[in-house]
C-alpha atoms as a PDB file:
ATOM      1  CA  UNK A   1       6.515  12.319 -21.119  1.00  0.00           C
ATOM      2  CA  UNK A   2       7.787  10.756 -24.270  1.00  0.00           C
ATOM      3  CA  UNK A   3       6.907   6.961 -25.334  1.00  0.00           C
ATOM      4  CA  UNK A   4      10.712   5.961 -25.852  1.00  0.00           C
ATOM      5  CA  UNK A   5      11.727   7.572 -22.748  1.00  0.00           C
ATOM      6  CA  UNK A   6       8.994   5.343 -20.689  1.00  0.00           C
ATOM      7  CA  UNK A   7      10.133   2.528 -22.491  1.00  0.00           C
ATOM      8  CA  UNK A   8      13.757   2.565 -21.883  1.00  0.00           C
ATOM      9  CA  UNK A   9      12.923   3.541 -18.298  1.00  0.00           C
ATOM     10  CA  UNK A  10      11.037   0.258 -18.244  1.00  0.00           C
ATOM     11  CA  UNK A  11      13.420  -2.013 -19.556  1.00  0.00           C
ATOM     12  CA  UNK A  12      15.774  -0.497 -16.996  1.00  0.00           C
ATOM     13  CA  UNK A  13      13.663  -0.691 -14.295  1.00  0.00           C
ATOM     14  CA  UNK A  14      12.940  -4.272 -14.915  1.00  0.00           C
ATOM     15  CA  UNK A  15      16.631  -5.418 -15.342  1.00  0.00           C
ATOM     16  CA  UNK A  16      17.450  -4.027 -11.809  1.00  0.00           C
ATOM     17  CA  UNK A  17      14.773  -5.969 -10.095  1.00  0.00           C
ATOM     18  CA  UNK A  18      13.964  -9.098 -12.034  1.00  0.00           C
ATOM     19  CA  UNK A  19      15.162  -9.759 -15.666  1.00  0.00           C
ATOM     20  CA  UNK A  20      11.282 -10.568 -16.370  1.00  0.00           C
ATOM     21  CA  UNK A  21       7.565 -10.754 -14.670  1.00  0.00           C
ATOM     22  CA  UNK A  22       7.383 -14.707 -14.828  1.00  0.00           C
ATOM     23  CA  UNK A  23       4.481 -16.552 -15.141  1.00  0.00           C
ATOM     24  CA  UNK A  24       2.846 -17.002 -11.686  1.00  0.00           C
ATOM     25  CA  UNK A  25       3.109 -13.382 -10.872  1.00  0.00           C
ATOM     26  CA  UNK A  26       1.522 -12.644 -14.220  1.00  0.00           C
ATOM     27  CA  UNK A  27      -1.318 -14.449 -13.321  1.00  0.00           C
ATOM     28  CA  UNK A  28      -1.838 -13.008  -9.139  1.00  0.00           C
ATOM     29  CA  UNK A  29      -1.426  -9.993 -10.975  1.00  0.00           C
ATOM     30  CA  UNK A  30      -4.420 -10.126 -13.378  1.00  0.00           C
ATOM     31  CA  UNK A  31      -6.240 -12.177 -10.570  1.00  0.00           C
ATOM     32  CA  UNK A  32      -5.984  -9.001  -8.460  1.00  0.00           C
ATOM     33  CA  UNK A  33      -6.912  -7.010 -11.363  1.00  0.00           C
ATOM     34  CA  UNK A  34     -10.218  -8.901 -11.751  1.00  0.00           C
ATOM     35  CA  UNK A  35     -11.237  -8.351  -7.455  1.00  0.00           C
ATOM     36  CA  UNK A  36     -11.325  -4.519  -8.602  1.00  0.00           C
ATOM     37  CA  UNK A  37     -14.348  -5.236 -11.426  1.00  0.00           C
ATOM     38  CA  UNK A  38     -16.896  -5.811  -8.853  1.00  0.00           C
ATOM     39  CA  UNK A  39     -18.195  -5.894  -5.378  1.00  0.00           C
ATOM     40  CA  UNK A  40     -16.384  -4.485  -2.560  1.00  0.00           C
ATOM     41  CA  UNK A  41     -13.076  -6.339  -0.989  1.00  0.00           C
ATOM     42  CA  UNK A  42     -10.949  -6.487   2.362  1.00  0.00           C
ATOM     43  CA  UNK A  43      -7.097  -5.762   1.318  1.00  0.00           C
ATOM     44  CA  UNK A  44      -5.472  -6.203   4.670  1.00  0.00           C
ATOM     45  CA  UNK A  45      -1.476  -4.695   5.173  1.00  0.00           C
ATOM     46  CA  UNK A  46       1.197  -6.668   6.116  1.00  0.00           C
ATOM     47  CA  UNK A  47       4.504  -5.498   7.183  1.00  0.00           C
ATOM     48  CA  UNK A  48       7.067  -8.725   6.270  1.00  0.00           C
ATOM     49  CA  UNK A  49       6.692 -12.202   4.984  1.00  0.00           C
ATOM     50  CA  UNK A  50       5.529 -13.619   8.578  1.00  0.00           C
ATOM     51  CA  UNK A  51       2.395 -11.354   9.036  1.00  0.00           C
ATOM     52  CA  UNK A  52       1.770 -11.666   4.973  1.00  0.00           C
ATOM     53  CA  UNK A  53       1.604 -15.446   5.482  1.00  0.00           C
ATOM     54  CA  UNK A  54      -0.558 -15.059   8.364  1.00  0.00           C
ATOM     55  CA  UNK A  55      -3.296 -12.596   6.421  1.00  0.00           C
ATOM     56  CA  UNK A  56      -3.234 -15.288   3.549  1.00  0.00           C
ATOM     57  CA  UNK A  57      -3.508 -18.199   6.050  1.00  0.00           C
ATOM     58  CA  UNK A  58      -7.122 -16.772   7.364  1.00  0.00           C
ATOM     59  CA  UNK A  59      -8.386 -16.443   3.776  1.00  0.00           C
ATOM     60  CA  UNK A  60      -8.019 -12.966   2.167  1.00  0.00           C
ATOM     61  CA  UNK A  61      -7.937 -12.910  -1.556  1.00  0.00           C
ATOM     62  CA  UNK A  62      -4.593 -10.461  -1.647  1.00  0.00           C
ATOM     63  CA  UNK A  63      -2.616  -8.851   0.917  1.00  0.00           C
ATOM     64  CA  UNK A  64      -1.145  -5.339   0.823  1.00  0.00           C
ATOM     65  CA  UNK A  65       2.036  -3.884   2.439  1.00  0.00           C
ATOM     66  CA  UNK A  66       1.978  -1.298   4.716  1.00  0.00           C
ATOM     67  CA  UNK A  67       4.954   1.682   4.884  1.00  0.00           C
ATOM     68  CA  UNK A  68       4.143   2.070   8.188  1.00  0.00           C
ATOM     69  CA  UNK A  69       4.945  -1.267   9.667  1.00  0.00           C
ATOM     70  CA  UNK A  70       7.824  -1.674   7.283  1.00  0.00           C
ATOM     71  CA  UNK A  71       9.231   1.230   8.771  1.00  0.00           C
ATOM     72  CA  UNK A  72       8.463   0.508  12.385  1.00  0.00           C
ATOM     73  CA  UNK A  73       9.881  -3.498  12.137  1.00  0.00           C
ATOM     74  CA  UNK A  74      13.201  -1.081  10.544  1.00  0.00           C
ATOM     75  CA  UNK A  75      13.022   0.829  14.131  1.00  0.00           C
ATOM     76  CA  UNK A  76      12.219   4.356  11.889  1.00  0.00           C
ATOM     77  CA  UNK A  77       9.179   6.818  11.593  1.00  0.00           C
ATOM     78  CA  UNK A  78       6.839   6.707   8.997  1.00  0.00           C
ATOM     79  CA  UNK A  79       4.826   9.144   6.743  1.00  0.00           C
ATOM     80  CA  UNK A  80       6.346  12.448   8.734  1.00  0.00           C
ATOM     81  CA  UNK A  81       7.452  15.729   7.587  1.00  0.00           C
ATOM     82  CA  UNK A  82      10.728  16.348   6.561  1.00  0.00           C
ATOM     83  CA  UNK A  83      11.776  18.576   9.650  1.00  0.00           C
ATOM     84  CA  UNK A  84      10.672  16.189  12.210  1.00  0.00           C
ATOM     85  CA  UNK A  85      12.481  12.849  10.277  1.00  0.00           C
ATOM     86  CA  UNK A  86      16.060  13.302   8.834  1.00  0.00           C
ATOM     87  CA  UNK A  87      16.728  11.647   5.749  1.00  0.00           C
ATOM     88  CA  UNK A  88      18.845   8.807   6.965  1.00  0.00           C
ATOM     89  CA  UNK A  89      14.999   7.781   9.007  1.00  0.00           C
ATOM     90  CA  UNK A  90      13.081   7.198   5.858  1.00  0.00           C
ATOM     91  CA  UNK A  91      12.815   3.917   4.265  1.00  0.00           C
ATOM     92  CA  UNK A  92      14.431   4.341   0.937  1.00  0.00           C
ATOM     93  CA  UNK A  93      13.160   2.618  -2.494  1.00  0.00           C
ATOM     94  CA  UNK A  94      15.969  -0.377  -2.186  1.00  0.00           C
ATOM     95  CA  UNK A  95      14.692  -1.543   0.955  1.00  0.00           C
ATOM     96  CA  UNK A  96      11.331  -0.740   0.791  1.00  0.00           C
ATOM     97  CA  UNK A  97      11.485  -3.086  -2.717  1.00  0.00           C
ATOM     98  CA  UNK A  98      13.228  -5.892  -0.823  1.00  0.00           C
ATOM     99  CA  UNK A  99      10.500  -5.773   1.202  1.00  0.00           C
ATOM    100  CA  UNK A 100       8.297  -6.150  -1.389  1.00  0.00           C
ATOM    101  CA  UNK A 101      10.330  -8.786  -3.437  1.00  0.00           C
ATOM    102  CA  UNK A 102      10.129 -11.315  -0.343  1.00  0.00           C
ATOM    103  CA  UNK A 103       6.680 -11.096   0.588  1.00  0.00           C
ATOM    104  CA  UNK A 104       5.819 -11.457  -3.023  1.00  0.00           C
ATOM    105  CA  UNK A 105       7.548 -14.365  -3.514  1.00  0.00           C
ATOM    106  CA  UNK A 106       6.473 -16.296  -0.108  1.00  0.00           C
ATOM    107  CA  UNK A 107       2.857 -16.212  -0.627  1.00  0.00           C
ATOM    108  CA  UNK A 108       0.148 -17.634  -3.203  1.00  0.00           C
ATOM    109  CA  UNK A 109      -2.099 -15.007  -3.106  1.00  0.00           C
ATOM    110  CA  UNK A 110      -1.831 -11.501  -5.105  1.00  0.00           C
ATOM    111  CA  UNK A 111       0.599  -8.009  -3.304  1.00  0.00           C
ATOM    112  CA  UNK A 112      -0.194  -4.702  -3.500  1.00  0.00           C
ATOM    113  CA  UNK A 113       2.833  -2.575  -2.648  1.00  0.00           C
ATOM    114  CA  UNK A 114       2.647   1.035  -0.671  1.00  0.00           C
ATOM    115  CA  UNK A 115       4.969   3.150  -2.758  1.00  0.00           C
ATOM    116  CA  UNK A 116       4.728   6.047  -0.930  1.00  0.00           C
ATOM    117  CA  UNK A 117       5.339   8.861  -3.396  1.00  0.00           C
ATOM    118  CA  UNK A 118       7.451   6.835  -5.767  1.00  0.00           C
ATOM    119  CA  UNK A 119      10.438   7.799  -3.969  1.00  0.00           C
ATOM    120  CA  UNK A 120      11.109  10.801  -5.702  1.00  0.00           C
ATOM    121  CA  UNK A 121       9.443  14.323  -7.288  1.00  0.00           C
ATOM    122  CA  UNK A 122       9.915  13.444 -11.032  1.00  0.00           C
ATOM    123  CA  UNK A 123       7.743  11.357 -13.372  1.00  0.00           C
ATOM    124  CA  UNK A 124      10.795   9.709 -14.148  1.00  0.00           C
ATOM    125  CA  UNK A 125      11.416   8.233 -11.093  1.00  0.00           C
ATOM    126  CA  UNK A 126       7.926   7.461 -10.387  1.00  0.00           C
ATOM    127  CA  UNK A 127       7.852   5.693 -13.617  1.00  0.00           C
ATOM    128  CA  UNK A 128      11.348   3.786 -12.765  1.00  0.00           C
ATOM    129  CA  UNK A 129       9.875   3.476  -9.490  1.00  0.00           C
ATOM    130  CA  UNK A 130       6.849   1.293 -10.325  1.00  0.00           C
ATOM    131  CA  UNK A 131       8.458  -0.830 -13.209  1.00  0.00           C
ATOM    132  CA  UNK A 132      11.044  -1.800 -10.573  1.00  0.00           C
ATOM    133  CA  UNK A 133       7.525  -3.205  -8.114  1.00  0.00           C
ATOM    134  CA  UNK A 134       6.554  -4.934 -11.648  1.00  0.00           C
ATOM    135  CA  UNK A 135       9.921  -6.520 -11.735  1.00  0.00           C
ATOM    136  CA  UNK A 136       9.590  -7.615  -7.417  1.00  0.00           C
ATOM    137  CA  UNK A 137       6.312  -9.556  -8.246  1.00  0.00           C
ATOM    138  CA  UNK A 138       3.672  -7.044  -6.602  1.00  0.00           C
ATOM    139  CA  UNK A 139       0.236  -6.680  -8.525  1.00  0.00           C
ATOM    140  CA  UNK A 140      -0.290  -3.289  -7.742  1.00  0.00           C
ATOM    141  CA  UNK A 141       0.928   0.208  -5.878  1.00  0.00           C
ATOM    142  CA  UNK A 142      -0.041   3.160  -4.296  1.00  0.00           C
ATOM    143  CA  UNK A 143       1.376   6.594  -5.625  1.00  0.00           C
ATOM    144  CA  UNK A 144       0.763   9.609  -3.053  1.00  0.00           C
ATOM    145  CA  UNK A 145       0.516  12.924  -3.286  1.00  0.00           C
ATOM    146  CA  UNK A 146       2.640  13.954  -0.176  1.00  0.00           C
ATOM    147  CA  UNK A 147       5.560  15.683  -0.302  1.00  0.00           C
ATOM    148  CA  UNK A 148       7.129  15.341   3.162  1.00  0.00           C
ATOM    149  CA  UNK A 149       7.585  19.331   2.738  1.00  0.00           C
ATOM    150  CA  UNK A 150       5.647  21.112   5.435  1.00  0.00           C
ATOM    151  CA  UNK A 151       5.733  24.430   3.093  1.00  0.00           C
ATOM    152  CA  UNK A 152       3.967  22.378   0.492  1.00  0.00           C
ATOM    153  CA  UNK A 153       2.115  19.167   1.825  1.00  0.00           C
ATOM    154  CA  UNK A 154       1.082  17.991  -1.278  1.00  0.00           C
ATOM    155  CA  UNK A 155       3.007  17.761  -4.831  1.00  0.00           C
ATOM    156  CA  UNK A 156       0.875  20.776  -7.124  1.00  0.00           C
ATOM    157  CA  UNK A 157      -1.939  19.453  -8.586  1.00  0.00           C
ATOM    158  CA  UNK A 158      -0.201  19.169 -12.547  1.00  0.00           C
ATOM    159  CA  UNK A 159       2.650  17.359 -11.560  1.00  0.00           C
ATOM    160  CA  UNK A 160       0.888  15.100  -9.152  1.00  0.00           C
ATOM    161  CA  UNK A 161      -1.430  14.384 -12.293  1.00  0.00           C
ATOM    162  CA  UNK A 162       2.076  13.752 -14.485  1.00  0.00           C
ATOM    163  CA  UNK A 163       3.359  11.681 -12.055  1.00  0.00           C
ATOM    164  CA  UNK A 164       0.380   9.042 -12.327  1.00  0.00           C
ATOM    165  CA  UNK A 165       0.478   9.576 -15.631  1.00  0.00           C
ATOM    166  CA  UNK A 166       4.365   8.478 -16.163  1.00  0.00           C
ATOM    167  CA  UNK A 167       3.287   5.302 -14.440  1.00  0.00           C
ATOM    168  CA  UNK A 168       0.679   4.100 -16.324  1.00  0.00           C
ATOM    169  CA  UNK A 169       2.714   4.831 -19.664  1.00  0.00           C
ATOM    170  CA  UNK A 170       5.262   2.614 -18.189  1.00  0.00           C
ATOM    171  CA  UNK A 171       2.494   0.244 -17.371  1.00  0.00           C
ATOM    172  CA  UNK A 172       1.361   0.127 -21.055  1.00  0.00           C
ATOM    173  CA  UNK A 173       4.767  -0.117 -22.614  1.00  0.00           C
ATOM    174  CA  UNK A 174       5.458  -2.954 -20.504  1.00  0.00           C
ATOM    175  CA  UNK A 175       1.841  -4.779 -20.830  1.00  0.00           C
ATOM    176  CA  UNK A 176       1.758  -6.544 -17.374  1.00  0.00           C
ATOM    177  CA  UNK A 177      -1.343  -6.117 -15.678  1.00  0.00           C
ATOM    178  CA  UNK A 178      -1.033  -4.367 -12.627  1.00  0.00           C
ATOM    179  CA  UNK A 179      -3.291  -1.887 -10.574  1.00  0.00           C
ATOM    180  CA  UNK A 180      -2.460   1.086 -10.506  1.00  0.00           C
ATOM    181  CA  UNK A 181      -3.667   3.750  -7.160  1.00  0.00           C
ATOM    182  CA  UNK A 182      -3.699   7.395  -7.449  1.00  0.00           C
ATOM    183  CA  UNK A 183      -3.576   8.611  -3.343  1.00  0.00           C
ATOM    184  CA  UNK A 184      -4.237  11.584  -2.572  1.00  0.00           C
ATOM    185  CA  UNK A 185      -3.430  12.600   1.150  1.00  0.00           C
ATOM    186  CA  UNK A 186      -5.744  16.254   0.777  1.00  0.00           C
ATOM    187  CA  UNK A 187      -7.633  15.376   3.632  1.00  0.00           C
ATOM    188  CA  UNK A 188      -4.594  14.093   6.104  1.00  0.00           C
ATOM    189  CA  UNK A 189      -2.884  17.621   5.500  1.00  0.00           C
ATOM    190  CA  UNK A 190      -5.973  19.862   6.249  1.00  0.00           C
ATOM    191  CA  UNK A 191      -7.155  19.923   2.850  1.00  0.00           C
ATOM    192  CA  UNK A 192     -10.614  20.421   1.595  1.00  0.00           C
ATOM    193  CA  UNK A 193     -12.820  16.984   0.676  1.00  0.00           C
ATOM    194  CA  UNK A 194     -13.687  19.362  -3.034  1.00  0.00           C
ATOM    195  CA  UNK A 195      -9.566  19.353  -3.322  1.00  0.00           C
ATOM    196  CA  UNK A 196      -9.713  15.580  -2.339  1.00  0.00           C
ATOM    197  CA  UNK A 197     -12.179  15.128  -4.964  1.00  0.00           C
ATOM    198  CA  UNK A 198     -10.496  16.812  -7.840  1.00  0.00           C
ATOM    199  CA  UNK A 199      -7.076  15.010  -7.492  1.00  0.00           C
ATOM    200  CA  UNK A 200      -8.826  11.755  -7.004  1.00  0.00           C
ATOM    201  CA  UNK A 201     -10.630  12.049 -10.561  1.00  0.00           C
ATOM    202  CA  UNK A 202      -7.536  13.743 -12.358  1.00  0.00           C
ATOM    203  CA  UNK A 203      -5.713  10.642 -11.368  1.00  0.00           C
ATOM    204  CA  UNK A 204      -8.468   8.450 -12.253  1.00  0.00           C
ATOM    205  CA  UNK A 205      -8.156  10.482 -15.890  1.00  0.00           C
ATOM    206  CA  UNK A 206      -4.491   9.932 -16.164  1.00  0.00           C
ATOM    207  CA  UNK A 207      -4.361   6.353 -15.511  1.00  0.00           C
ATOM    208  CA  UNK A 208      -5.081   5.222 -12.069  1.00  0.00           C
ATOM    209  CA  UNK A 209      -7.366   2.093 -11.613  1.00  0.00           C
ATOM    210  CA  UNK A 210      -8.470   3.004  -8.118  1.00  0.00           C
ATOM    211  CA  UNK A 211      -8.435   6.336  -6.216  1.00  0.00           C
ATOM    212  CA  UNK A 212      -7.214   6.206  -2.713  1.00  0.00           C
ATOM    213  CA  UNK A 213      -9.054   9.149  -0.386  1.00  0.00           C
ATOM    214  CA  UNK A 214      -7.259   8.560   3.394  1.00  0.00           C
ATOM    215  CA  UNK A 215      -8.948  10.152   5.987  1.00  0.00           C
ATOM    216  CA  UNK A 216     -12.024   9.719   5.145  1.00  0.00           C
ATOM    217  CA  UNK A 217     -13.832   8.259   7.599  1.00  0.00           C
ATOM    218  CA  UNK A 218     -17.385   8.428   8.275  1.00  0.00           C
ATOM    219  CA  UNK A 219     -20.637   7.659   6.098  1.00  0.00           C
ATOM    220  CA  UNK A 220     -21.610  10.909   4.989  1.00  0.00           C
ATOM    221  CA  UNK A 221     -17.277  11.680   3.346  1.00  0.00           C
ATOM    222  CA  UNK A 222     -16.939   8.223   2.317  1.00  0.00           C
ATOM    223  CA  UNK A 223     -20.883   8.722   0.588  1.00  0.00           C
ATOM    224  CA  UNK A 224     -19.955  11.814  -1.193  1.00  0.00           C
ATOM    225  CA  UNK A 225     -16.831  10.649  -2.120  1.00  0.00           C
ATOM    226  CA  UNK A 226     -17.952   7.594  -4.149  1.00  0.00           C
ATOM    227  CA  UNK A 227     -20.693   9.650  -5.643  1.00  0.00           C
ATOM    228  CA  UNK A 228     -18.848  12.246  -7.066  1.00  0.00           C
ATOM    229  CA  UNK A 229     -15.211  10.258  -7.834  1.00  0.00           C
ATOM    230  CA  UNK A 230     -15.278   8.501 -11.437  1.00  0.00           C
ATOM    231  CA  UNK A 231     -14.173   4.987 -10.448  1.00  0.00           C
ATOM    232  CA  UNK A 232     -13.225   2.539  -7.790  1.00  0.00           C
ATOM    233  CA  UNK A 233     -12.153   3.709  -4.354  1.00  0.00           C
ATOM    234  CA  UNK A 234      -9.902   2.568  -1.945  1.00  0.00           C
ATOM    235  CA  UNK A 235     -10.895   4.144   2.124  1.00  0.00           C
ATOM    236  CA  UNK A 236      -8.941   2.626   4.764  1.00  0.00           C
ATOM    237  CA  UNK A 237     -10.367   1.869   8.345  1.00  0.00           C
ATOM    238  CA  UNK A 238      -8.646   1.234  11.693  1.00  0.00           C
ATOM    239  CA  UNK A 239      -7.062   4.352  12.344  1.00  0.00           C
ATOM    240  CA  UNK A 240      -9.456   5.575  14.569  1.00  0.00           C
ATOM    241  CA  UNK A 241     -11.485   2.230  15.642  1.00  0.00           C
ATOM    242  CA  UNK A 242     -14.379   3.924  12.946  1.00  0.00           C
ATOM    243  CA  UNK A 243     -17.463   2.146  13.951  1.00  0.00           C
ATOM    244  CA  UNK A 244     -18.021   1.526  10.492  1.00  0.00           C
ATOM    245  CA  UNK A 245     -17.765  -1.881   9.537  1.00  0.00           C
ATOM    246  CA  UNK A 246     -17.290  -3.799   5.730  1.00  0.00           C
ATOM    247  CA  UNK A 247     -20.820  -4.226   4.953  1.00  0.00           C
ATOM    248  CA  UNK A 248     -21.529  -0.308   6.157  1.00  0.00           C
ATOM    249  CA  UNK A 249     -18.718   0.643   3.555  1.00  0.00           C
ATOM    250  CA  UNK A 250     -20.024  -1.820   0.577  1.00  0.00           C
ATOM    251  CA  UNK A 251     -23.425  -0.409   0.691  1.00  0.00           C
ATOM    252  CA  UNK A 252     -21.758   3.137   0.729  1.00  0.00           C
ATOM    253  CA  UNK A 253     -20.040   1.837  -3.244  1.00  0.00           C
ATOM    254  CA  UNK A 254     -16.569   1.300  -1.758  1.00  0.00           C
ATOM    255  CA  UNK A 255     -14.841  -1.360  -3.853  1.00  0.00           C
ATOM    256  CA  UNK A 256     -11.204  -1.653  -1.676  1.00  0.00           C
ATOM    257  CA  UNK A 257     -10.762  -1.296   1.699  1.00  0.00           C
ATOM    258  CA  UNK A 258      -7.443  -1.409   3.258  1.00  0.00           C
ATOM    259  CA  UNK A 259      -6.136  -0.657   6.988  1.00  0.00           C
ATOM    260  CA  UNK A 260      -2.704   0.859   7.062  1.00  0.00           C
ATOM    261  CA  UNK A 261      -0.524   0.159   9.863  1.00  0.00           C
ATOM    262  CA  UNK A 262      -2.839  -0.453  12.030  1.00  0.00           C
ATOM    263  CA  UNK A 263      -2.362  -4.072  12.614  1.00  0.00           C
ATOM    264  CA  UNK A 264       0.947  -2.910  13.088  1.00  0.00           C
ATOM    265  CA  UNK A 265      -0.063  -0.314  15.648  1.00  0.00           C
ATOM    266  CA  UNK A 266      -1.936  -3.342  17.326  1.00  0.00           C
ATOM    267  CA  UNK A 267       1.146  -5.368  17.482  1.00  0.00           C
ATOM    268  CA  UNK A 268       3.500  -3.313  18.708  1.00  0.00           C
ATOM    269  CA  UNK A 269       0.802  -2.123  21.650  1.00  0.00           C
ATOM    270  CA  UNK A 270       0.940  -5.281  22.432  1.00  0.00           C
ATOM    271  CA  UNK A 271       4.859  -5.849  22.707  1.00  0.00           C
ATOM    272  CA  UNK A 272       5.285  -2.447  24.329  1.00  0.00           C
ATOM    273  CA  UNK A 273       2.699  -3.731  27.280  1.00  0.00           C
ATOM    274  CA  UNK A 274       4.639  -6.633  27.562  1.00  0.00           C
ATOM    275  CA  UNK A 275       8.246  -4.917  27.751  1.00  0.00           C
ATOM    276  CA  UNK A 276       6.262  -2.511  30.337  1.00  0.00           C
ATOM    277  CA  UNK A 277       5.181  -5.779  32.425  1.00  0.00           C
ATOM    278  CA  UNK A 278       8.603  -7.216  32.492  1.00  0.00           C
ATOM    279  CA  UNK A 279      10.112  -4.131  33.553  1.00  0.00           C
ATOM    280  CA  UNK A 280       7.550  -2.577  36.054  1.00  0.00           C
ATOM    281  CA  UNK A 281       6.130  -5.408  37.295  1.00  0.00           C
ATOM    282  CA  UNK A 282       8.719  -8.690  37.221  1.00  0.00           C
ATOM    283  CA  UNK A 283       5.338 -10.843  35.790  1.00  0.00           C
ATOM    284  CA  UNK A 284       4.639 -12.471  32.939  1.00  0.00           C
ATOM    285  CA  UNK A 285       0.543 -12.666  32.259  1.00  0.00           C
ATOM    286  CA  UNK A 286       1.212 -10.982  28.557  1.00  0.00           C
ATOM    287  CA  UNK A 287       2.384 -14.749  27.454  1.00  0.00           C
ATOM    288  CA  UNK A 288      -1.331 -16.321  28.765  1.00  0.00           C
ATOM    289  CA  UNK A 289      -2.680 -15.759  24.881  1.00  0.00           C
ATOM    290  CA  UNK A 290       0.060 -16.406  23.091  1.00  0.00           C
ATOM    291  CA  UNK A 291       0.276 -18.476  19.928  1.00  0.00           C
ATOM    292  CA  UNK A 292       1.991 -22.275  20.561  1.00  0.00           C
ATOM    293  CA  UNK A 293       4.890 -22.920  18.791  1.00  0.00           C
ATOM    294  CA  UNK A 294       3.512 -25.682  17.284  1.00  0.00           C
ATOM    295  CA  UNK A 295       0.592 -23.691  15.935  1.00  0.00           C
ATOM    296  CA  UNK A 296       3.302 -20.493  14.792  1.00  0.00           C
ATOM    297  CA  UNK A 297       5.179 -23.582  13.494  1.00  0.00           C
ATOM    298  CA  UNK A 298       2.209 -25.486  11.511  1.00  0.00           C
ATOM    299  CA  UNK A 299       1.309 -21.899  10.006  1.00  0.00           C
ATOM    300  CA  UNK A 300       4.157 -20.887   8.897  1.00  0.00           C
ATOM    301  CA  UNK A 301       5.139 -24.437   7.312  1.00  0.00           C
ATOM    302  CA  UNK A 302       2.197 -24.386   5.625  1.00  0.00           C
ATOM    303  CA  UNK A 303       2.605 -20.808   3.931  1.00  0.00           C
ATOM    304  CA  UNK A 304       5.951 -21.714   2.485  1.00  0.00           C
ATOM    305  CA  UNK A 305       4.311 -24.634   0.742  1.00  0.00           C
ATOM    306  CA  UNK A 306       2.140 -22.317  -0.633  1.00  0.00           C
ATOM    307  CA  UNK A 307       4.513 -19.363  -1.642  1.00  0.00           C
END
């Protein structure tokens, strides 16, 4: 992809979110850069401001959206092929970068945004797509590999690689820090873990700062899969209830771990019991745990201060 076209994209991109990257997001940014040097961390996903503020309230570094509960709090599907979810179901880029742009600006700790595929096939939108999360204040995003297209699960392996590659041009030409995630969803479509392995490293090569393997889920994958990837990786737990826990996956060489929806999952078990009580039953023992208002009230006070 040419330089100028990048850059232009940029500028554009930029203009239609925020005019520029100001100073405080600047610095979460290369904050959240820096947790990727070292160690392994805990990125948790949040689905809106409220359950953002909460993850930031118990002391996590930076907090991560989640597609999944952005889509269920919009009463739509997530992550589904094409056939089984119309068009009108998916969560398109505008929203999606709403989401993005309020969480971002409500908390005091760095965001990660799920991008999904970049909302669109092209470089150039994937490029557009990810100076536009520059522009809402995240840190970093996630660029798949999915298509949505059950004839072809996963964007060929060249484009996928110029995809990634469009975004960290557009990175460059801009200069804001921000990390960059090649995904690749081999493994969720019945892929091989060698496939897995060979898109994670070409994205790696093209300009991703972390590779993002879901599905991966047990020590011996997640083993093989830092050994033979060329940088950081990203595995995300609580789909399943893995028994594996943070300090299992550290001593494995993870560096990121996130968790998806499933917090979201775990909420809306919860509210679906409760709707089930009401209905079936007439009784109300789902409220016996509930957070006070005072405390939800004290929380919440407290995170604006921050953001």
């Amino acid at each position: 992809m040419p330089a100028a076209y990048v850059l232009r994209e940029s500028a554009e991109g930029r203009r239609a979110g925020k005019d520029r990257v100001d100073t405080d997001s600047r610095a979460k940014a290369q904050r959240f850069a820096d947790l990727h040097r070292e160690g392994c961390f805990l990125l948790p996903n949040a689905w809106d401001l409220g359950s953002a503020r909460i993850l930031e309230a118990a002391g996590f570094p930076a907090v991560a959206t989640t597609s999944a509960g952005v889509a269920f709090s919009l009463g739509r599907p997530d992550h589904d092929f094409f056939a089984e979810q119309p068009p009108e179901d998916r969560v398109d880029r505008e929203t999606m970068l709403g989401r993005v742009r309020e969480i971002a600006g409500g908390i005091a700790v760095p965001l990660s945004a799920d991008l999904e595929d970049g909302y669109g096939e092209s470089p150039e939108t994937v490029a557009t797509t990810v100076a536009r999360t520059v522009g809402a204040g995240a840190a970093g995003g996630n660029i798949e590999d999915f298509t949505g297209d059950r004839t072809r699960p996963l964007y060929d392996h060249e484009l996928s690689v110029e995809r990634v590659r469009a975004a960290r041009e557009t990175l460059a030409a801009d200069g804001e820090p921000f990390v960059l995630v090649g995904r690749t969803d081999a493994l969720l479509v019945g892929g091989t873990l060698d496939e897995a392995v060979r898109r994670a490293n070409a994205y790696l090569e093209a300009g991703a700062d972390c590779a993002f393997v879901p599905g991966a889920a047990d020590a011996g994958t997640i083993g093989r899969l830092v050994r033979e990837i060329d940088g950081p990786l990203n595995v995300v737990m609580g789909l399943t209830g893995n028994a594996l826990s943070l300090d299992d996956l550290r001593a494995l060489g993870v560096r990121r771990v996130t968790v998806g929806g499933s917090i979201a999952r775990a909420m809306y078990r919860r509210l679906l019991d409760a709707a089930r009580e009401l209905a079936d039953l007439g009784t109300f023992s789902y409220a016996a745990d509930q957070l006070s208002q005072t405390e939800l009230n004290d929380l919440f006070r407290q995170g604006s201060r921050r953001g």
